[in-house]
C-alpha atoms as a PDB file:
ATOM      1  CA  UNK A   1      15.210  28.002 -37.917  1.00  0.00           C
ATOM      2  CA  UNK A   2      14.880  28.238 -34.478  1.00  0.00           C
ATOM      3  CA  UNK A   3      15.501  30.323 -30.858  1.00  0.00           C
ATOM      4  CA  UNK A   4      16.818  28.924 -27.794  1.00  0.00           C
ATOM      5  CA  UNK A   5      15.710  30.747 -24.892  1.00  0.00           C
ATOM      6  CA  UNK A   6      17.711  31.263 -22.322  1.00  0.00           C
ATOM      7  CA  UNK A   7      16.930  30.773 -18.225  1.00  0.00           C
ATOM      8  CA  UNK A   8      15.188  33.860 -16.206  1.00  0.00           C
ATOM      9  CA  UNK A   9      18.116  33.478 -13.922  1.00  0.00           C
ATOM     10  CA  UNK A  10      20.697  33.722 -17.276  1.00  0.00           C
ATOM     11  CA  UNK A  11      19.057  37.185 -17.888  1.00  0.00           C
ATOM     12  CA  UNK A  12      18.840  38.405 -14.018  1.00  0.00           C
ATOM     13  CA  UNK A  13      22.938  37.559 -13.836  1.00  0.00           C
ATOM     14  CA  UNK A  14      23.596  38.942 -16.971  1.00  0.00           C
ATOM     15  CA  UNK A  15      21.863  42.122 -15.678  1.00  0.00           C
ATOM     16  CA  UNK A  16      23.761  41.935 -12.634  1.00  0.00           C
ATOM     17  CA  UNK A  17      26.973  41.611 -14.192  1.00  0.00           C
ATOM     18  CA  UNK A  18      26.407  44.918 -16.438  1.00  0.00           C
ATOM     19  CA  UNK A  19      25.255  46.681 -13.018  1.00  0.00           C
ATOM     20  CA  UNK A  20      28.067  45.496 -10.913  1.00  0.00           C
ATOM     21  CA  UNK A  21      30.092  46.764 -14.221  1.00  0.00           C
ATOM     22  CA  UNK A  22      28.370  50.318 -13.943  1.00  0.00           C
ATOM     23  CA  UNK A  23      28.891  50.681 -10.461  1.00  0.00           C
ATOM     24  CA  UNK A  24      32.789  49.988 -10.402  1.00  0.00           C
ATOM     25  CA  UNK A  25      32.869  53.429 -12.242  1.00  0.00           C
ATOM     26  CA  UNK A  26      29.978  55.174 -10.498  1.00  0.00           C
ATOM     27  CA  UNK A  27      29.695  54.074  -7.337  1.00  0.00           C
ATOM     28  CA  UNK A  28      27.319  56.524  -6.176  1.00  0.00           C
ATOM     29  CA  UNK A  29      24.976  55.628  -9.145  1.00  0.00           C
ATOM     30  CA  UNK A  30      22.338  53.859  -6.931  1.00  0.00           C
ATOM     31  CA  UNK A  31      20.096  55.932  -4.746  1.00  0.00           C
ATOM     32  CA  UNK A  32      20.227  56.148  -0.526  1.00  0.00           C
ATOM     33  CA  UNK A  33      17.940  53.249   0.531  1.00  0.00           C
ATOM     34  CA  UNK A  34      14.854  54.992   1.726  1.00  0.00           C
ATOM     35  CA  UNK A  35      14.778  52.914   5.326  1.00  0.00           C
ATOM     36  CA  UNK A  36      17.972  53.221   5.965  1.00  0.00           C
ATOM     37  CA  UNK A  37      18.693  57.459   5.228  1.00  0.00           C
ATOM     38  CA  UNK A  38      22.427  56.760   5.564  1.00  0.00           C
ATOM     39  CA  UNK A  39      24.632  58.220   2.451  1.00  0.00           C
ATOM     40  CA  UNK A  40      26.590  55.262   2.217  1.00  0.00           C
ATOM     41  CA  UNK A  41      24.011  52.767   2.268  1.00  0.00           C
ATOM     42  CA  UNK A  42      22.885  52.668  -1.016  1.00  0.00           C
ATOM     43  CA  UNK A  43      21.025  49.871  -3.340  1.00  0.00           C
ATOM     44  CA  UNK A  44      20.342  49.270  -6.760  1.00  0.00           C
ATOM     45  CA  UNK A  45      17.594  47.628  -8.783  1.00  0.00           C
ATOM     46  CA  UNK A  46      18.023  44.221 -10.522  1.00  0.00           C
ATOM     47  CA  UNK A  47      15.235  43.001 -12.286  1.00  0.00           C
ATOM     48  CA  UNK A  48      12.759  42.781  -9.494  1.00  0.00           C
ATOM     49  CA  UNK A  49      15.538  42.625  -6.784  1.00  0.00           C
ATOM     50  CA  UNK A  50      17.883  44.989  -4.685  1.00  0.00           C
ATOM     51  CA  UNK A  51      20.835  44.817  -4.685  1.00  0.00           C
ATOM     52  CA  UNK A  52      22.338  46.774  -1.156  1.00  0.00           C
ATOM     53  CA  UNK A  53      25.305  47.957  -1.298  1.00  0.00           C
ATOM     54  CA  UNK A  54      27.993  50.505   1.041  1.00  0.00           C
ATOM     55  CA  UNK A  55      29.895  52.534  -0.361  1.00  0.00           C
ATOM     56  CA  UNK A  56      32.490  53.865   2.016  1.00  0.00           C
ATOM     57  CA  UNK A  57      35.860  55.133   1.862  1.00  0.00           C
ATOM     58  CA  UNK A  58      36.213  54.713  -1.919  1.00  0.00           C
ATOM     59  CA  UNK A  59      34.928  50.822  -1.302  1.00  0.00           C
ATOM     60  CA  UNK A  60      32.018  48.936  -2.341  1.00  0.00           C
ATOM     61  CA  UNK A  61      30.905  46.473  -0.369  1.00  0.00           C
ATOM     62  CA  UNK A  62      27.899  44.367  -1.978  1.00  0.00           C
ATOM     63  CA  UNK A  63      25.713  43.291   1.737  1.00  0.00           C
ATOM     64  CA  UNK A  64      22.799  41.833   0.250  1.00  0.00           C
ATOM     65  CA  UNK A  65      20.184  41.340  -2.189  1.00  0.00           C
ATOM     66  CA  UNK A  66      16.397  41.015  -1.592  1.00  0.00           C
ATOM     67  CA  UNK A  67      13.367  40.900  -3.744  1.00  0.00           C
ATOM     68  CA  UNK A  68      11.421  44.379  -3.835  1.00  0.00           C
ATOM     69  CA  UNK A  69       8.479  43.463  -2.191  1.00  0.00           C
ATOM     70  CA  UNK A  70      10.811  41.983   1.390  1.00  0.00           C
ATOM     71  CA  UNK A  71      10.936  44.345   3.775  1.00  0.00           C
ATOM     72  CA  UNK A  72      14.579  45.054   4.324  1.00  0.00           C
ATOM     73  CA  UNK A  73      14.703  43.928   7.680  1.00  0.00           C
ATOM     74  CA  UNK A  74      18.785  43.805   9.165  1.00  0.00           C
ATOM     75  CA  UNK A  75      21.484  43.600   7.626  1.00  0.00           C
END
């Protein structure tokens, strides 16, 4: 018998999938990014990435993701 293991990046967008899933029902589930201090602007964690989000107006808008240790720089 044996066990295929699957891709790091198979995992990460499987993880991403089930967050994407959560947030379409609470879209206020990810905290106010700390630089930012705006109540829409909002981010979630993904493995070791963010993934930045707005949510505005009943809308989700995914703006970017970037790995933890980035600085957030624009966007």
């Amino acid at each position: 018998m044996f066990h295929v293991l699957r891709p790091p990046v198979d995992a990460w967008s499987d993880e991403l999938v089930r967050k994407l899933k959560l947030l379409e029902s609470f879209p206020e589930m990810g905290r106010i990014v700390p630089e930012k201090q705006l109540s829409h602007f909002r981010e979630l964690l993904v493995g070791n990435y963010r993934l930045l989000y707005i949510y505005l107006h009943n809308t989700i808008t995914v703006v970017g993701v970037r790995h933890q240790a980035s600085p957030l720089g624009r966007i």
